[in-house]
N, C-alpha and C. Protein backbone atom coordinates (compact mmCIF):
# COMPACT_ATOMS: atom_id res chain seq x y z
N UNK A 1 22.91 4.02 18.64
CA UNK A 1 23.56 3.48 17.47
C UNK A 1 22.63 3.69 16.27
N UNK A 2 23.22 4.37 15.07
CA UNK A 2 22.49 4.47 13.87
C UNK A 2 22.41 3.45 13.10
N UNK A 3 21.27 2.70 12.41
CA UNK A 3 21.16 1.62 11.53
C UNK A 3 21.66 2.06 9.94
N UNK A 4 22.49 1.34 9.60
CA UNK A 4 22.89 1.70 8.16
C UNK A 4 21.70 1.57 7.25
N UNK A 5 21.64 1.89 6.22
CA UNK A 5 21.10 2.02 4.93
C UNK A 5 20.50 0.06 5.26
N UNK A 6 21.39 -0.62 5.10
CA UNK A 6 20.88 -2.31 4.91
C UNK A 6 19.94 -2.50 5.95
N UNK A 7 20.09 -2.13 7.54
CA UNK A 7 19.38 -2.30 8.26
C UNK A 7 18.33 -2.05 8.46
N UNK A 8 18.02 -0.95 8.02
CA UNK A 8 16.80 -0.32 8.30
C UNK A 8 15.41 -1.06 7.64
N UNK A 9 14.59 -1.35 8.06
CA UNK A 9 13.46 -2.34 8.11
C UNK A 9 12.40 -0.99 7.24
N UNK A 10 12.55 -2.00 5.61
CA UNK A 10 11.67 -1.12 4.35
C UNK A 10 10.37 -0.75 4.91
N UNK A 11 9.64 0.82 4.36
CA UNK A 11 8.39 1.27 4.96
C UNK A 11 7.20 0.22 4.84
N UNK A 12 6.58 -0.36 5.19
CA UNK A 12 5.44 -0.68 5.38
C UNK A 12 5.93 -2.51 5.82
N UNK A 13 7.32 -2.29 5.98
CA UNK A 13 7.69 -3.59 6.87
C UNK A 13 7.10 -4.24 8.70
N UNK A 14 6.80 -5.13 9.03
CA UNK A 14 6.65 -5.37 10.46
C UNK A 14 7.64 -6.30 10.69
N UNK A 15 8.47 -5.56 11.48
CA UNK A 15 9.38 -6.24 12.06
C UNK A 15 10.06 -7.49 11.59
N UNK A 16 10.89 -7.38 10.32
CA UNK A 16 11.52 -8.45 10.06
C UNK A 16 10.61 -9.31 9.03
N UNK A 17 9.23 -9.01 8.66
CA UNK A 17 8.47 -10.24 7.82
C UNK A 17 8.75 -9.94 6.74
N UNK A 18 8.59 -10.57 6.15
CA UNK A 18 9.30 -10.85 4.27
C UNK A 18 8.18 -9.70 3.76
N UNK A 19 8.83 -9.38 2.50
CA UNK A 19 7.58 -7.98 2.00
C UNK A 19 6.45 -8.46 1.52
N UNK A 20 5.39 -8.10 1.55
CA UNK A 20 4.29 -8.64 1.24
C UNK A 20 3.03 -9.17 1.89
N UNK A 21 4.19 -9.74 3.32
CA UNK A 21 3.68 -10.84 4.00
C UNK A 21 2.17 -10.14 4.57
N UNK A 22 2.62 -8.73 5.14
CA UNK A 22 1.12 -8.52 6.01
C UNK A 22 -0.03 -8.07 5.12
N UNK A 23 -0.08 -7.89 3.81
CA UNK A 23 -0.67 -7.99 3.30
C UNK A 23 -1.80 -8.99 2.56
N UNK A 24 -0.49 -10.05 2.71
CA UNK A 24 -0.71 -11.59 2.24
C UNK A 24 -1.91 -11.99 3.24
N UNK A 25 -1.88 -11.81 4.85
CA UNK A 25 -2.32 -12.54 5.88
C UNK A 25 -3.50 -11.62 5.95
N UNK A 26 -3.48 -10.14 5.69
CA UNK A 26 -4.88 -9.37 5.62
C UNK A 26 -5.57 -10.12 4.44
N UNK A 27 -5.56 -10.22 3.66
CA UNK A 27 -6.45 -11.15 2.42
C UNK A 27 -6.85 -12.74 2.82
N UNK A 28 -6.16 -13.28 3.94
CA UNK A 28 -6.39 -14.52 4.74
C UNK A 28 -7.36 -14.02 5.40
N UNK A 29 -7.17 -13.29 6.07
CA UNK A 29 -7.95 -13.30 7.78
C UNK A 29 -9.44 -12.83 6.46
N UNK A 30 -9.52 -11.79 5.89
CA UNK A 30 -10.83 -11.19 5.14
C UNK A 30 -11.41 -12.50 4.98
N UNK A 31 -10.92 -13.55 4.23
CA UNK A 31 -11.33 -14.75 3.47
C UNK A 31 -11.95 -15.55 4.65
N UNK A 32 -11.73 -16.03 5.91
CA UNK A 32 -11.45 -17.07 6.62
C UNK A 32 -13.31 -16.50 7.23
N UNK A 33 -13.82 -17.70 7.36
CA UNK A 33 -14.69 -18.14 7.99
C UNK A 33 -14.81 -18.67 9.03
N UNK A 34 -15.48 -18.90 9.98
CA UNK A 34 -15.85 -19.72 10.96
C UNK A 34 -15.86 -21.50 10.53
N UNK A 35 -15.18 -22.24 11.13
CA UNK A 35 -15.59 -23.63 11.19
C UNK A 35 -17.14 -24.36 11.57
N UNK A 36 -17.08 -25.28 11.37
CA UNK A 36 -18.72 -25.33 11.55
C UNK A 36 -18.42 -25.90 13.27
N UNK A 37 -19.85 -25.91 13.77
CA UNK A 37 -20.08 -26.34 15.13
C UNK A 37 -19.88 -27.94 15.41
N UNK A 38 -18.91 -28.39 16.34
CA UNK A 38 -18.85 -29.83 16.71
C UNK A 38 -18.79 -29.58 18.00
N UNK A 39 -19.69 -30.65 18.55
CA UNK A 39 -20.13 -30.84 19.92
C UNK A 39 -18.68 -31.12 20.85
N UNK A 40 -17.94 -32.13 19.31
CA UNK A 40 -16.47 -33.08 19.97
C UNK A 40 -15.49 -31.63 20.44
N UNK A 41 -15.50 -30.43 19.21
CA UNK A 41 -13.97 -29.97 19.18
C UNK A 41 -13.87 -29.44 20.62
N UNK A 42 -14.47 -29.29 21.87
CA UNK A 42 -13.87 -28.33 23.14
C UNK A 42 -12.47 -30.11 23.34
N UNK A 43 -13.02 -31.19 23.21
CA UNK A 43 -12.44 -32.23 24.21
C UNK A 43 -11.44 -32.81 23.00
N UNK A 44 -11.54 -32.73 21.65
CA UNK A 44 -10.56 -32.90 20.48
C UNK A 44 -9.24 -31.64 20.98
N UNK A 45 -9.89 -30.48 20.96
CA UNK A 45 -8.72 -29.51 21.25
C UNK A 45 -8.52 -29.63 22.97
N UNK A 46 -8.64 -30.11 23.64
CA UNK A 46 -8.05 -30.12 24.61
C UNK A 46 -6.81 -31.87 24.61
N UNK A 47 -7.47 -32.31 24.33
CA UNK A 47 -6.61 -33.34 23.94
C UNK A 47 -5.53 -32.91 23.24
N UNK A 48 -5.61 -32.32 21.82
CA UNK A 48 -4.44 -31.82 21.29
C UNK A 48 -3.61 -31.16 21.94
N UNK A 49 -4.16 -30.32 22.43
CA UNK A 49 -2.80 -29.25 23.13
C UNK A 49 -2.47 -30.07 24.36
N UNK A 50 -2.51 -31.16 25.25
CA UNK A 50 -1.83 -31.87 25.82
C UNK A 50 -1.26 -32.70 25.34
N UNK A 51 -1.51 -33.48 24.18
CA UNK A 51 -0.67 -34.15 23.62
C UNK A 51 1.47 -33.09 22.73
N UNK A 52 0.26 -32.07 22.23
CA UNK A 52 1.65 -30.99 21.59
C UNK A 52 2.37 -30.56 23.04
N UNK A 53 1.94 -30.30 24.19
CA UNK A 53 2.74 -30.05 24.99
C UNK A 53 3.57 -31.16 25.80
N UNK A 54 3.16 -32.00 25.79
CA UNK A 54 3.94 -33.19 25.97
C UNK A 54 5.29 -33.64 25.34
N UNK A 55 4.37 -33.23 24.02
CA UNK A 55 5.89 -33.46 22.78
C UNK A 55 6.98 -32.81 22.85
N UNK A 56 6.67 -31.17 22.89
CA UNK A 56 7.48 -30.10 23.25
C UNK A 56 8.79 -30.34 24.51
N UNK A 57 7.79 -30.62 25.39
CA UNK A 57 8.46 -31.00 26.72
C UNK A 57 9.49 -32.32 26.69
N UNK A 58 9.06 -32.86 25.79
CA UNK A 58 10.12 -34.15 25.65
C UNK A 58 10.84 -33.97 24.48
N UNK A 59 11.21 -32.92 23.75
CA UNK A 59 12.29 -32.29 22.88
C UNK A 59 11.47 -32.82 21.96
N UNK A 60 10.08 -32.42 21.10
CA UNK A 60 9.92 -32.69 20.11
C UNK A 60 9.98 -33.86 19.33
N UNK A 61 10.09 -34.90 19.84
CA UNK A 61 10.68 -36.41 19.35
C UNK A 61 9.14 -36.79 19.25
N UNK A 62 8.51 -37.76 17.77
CA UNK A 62 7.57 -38.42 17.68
C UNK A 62 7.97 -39.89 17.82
N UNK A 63 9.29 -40.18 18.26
CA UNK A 63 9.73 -41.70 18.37
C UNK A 63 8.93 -42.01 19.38
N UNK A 64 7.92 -43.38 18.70
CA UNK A 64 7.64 -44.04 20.02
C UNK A 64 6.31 -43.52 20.03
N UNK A 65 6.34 -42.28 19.14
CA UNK A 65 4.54 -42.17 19.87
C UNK A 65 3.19 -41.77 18.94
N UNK A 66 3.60 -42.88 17.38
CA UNK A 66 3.17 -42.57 16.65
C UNK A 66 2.48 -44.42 16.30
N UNK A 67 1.31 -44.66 15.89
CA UNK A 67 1.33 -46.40 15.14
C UNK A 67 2.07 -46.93 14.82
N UNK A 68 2.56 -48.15 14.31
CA UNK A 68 3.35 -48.60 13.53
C UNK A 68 2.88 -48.30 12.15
């Protein structure tokens, strides 16, 4: 099947991202540094990603599992 004229994904497009975009994120990544060293983040990020997968697994709902 041939893609019409509308379909066809403009030259220096990736797959569907808005124009600009990979350009936008090459000038991010150049910029971005390293975080500094914490002894905490291996057991902070492991905590997190069991807590986000939890959430996920229970349809995304923060009812119930946030302070008052």
């Amino acid at each position: 099947m041939r893609r019409t004229e509308a379909q066809r994904v403009p030259e220096g497009a990736v797959r569907g991202l808005p124009p600009g975009y990979p350009e936008f994120l090459w000038c991010a990544l150049q910029e971005a540094r390293a975080r500094p060293a914490s002894p905490y983040y291996p057991a902070f990020s492991r905590e997190l990603r069991q807590e986000v997968a939890q959430l996920l697994a229970g349809g995304g709902s923060l009812e119930g599992r946030l302070p008052p």
